[in-house]
Every structure is written in structure tokens, then in C-alpha cells.
C-alpha atoms as a PDB file:
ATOM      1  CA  UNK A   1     110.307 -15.974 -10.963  1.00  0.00           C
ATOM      2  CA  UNK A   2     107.109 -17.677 -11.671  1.00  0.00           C
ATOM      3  CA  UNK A   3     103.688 -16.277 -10.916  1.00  0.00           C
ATOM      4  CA  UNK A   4     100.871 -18.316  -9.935  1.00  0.00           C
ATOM      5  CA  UNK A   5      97.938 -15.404 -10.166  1.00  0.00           C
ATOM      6  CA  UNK A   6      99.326 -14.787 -14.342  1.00  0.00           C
ATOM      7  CA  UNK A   7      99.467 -18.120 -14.723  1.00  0.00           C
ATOM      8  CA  UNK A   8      96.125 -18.653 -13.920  1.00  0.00           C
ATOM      9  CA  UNK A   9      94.541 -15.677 -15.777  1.00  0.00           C
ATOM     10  CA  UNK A  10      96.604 -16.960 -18.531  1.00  0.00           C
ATOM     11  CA  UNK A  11      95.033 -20.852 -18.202  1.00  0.00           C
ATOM     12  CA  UNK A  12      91.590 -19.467 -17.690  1.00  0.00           C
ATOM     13  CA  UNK A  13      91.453 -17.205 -20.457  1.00  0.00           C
ATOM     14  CA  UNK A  14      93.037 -19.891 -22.946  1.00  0.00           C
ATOM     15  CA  UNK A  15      90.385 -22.651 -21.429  1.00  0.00           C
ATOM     16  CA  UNK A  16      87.623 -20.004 -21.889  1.00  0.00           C
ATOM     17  CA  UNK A  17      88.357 -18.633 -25.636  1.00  0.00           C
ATOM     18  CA  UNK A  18      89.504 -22.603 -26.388  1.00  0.00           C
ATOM     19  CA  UNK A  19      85.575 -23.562 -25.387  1.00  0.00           C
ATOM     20  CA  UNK A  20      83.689 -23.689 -29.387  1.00  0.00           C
ATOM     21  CA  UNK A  21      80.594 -23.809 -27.207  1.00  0.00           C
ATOM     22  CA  UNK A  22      81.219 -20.547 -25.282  1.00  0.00           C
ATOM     23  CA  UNK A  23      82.536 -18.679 -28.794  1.00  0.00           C
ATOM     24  CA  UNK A  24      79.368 -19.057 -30.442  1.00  0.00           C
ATOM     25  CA  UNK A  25      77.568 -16.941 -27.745  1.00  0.00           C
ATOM     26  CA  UNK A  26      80.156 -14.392 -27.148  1.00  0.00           C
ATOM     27  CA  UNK A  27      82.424 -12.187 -29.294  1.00  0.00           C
ATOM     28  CA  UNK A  28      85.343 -12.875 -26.627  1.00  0.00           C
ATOM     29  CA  UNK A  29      86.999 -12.955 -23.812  1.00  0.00           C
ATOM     30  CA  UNK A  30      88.845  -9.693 -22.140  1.00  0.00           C
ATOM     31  CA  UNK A  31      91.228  -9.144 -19.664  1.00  0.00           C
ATOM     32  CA  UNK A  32      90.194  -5.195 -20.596  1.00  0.00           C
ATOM     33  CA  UNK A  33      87.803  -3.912 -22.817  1.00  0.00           C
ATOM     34  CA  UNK A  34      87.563  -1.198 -25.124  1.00  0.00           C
ATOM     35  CA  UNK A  35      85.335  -0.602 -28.267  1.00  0.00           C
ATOM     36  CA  UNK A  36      87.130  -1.539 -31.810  1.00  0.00           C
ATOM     37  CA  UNK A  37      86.734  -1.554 -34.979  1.00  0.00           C
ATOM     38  CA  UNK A  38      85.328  -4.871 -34.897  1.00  0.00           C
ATOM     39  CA  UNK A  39      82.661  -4.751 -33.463  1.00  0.00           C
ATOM     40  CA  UNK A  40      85.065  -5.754 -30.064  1.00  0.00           C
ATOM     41  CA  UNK A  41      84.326  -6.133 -27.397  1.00  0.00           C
ATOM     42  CA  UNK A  42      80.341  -6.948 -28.308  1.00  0.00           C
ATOM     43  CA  UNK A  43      80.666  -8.174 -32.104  1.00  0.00           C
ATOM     44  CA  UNK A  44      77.321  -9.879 -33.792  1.00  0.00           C
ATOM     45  CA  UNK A  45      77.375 -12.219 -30.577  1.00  0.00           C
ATOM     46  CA  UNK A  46      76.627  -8.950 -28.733  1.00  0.00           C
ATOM     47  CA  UNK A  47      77.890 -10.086 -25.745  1.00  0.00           C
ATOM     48  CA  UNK A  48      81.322 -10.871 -24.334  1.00  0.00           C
ATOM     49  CA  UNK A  49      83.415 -11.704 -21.250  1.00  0.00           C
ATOM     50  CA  UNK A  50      85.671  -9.874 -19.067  1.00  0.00           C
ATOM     51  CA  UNK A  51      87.574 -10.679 -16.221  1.00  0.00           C
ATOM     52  CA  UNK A  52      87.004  -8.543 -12.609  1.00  0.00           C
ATOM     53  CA  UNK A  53      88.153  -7.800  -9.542  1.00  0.00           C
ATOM     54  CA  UNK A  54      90.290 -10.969  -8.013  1.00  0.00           C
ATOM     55  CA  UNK A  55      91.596 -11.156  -4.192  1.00  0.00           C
ATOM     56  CA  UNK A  56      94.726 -13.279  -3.437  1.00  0.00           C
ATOM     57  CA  UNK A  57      95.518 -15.156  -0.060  1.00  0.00           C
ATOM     58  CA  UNK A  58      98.269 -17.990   1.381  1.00  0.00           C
ATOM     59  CA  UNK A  59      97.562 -20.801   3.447  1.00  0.00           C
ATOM     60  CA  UNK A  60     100.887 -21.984   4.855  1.00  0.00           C
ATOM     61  CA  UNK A  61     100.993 -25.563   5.447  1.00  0.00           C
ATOM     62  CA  UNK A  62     104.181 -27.623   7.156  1.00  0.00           C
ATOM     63  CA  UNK A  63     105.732 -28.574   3.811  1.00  0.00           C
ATOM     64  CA  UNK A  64     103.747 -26.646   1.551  1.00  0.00           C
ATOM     65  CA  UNK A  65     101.981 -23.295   0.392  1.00  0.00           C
ATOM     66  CA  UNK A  66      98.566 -23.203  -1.089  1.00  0.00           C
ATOM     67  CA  UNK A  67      97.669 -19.870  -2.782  1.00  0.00           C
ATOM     68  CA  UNK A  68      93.794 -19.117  -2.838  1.00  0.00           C
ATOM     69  CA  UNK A  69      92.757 -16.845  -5.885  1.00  0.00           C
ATOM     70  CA  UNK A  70      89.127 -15.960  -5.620  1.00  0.00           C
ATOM     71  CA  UNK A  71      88.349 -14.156  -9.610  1.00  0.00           C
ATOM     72  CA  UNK A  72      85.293 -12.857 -10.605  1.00  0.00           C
ATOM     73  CA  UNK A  73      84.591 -13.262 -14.041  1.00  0.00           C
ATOM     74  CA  UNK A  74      81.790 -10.709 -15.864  1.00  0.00           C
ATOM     75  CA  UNK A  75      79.356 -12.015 -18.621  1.00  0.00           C
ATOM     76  CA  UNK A  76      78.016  -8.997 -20.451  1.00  0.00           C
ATOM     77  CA  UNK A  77      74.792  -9.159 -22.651  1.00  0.00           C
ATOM     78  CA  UNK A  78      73.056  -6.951 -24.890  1.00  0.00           C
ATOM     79  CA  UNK A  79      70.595  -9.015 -26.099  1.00  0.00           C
ATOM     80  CA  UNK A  80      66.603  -8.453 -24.155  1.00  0.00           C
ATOM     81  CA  UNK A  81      66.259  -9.757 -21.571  1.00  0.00           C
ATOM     82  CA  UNK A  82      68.316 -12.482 -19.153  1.00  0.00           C
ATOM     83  CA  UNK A  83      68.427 -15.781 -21.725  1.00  0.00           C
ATOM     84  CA  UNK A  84      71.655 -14.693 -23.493  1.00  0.00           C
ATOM     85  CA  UNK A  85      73.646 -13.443 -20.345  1.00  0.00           C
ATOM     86  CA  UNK A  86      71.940 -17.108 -18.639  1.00  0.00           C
ATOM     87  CA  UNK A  87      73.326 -18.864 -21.523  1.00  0.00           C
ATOM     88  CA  UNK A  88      77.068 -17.137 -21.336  1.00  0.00           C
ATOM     89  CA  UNK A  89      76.893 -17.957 -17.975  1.00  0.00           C
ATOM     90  CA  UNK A  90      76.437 -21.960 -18.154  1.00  0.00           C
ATOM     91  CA  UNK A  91      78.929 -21.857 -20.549  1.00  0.00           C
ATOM     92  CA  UNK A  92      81.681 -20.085 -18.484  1.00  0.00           C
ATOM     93  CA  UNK A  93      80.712 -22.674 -15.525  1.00  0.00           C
ATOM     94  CA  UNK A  94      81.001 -25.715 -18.186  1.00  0.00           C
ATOM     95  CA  UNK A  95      84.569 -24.718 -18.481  1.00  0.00           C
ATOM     96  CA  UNK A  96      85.445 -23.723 -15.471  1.00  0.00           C
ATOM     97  CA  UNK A  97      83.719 -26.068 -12.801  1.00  0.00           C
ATOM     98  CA  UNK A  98      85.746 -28.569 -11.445  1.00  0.00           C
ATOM     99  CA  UNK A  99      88.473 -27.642 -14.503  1.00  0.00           C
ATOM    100  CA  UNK A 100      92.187 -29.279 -14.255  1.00  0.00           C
ATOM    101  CA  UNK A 101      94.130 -25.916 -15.522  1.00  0.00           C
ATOM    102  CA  UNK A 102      97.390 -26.428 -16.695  1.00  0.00           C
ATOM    103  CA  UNK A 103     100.221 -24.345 -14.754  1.00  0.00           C
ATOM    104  CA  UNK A 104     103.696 -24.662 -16.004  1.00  0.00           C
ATOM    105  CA  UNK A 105     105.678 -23.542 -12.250  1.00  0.00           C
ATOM    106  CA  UNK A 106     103.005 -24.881 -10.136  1.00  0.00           C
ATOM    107  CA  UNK A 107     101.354 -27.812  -8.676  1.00  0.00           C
ATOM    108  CA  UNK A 108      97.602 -28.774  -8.043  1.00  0.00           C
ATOM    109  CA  UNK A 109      95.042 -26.521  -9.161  1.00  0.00           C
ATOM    110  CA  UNK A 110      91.372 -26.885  -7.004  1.00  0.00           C
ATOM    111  CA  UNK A 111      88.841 -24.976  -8.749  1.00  0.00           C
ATOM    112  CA  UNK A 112      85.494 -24.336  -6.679  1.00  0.00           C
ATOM    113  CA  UNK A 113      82.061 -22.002  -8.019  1.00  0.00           C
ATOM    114  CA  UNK A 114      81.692 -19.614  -5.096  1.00  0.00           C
ATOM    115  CA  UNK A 115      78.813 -17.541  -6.828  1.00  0.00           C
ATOM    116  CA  UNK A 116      76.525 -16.591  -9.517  1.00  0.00           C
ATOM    117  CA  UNK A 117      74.164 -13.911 -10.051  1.00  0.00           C
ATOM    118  CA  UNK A 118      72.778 -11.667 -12.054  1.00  0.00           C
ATOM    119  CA  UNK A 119      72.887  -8.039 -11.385  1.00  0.00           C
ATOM    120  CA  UNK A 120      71.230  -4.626 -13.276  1.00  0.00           C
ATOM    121  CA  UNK A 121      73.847  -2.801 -14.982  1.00  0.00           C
ATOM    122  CA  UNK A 122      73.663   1.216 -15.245  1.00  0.00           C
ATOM    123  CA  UNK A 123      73.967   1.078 -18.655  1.00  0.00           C
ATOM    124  CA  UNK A 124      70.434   0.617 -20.397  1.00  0.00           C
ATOM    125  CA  UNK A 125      69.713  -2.672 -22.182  1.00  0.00           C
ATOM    126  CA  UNK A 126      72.710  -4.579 -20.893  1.00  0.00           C
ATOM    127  CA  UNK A 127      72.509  -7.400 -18.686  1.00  0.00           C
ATOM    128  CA  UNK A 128      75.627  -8.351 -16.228  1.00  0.00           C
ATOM    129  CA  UNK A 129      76.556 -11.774 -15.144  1.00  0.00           C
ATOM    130  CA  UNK A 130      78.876 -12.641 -12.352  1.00  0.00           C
ATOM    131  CA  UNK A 131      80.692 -15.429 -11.291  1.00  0.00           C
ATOM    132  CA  UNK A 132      83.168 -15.645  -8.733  1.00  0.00           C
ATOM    133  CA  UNK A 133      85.795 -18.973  -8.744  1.00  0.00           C
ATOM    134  CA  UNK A 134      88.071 -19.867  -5.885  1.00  0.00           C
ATOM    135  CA  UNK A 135      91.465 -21.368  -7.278  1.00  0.00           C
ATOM    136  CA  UNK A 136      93.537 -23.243  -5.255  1.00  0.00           C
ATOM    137  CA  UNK A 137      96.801 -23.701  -6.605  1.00  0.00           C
ATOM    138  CA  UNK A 138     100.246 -25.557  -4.681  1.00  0.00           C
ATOM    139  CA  UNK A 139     103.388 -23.195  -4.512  1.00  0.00           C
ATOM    140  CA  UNK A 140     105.348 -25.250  -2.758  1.00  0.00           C
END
């Protein structure tokens, strides 16, 4: 059975790591994160993206079912100040914003920028990114 929230994560992290614009600031893009050998998940880039906490909902219509996915997505920054995490940010939104994503089992996919900010992160010299995206995608 098909399964419209993985094949989203699935589109959005191959429209993300396919974006040459968005690689050359970050060392990639996680669905978890966990240091590595290589440098992963900050590499020479030293900063990456991850994605966060997403909320599902349905909408039922009379001949049709819209699925709402809200996902936030993290941009992570080690580099001083707010430029670099600023920079990842754009970049994720470039993609993203307005973005036809390709699902194989479903129909129409709305995407919509609910939010962007930046927040202070416990750790010290990392700055924290967030944007939140609303997908609409047709079930039915």
C-alpha cells in the first residue's frame, strides 16, 4: 500500500541533495544524524540539514482526500555568526517553494512556506534554522 508521508520525505530529500546550489553550503541532508568518519553530518561545509518533527492531517472532500503534511526542516550551522545558516536557509526555500514533487501513488502536490526563523541552539557556536512546509498532496 502506498504512503503519501514516505513518499514525500523521499521527494524532498532527493529535490534537496539533487540542488548543486544547496550542496556547496552543506555537507548533506539527514533524515537522522550521527557523527562519522567523514566528517558527517558537518563535513568542511560545516553545516548540514536534517529533517524534524512533521504533523499529518486529512481533509475529506466529496470525491476526494487531501492529506496535509506540515515538516519542519532544520538547517544547522557552525560557522560565526547567522550568514551561513541565512544562506542554507534560502537555499532550502529555492527548492522547496512552490516545488512540483514527484509522487509515484499520488496526485497533486501543493507546497506552501509556513515559517522561518532562526533560533539559539544549546550547543555553543551552532546556529539553528527552521523552516516549516505545508504539503498538500491528493489521495484520492
Amino acid at each position: 500500500m502506498a504512503n503519501p508521508d514516505l513518499e514525500l520525505q523521499q521527494a524532498v530529500i532527493a529535490a534537496l541533495t539533487g540542488d548543486a546550489a544547496l550542496m556547496e553550503v552543506v555537507h548533506g541532508v539527514y533524515d537522522s544524524t550521527k557523527a562519522s568518519s567523514d566528517g558527517a553530518p558537518w563535513g568542511d561545509q560545516q553545516g548540514y540539514v536534517s529533517l524534524g518533527p512533521e504533523d499529518e492531517s486529512e481533509d475529506h472532500h466529496d470525491c476526494f482526500t487531501i492529506e496535509e503534511i506540515t515538516l519542519q526542516i532544520d538547517c544547522w550551522s557552525k560557522k560565526p555568526g547567522r550568514v551561513h545558516a541565512k544562506q542554507i536557509l534560502r537555499a532550502v526555500r529555492n527548492v522547496l517553494s512552490g516545488a512540483e514533487l514527484p509522487l509515484p501513488s499520488f496526485g497533486n502536490v501543493l507546497t506552501e512556506l509556513e515559517l522561518q526563523r532562526i533560533v539559539p541552539d544549546p550547543e555553543e557556536g551552532v546556529t539553528h534554522g527552521i523552516l516549516q512546509f505545508t504539503f498538500e498532496i491528493q489521495v484520492h
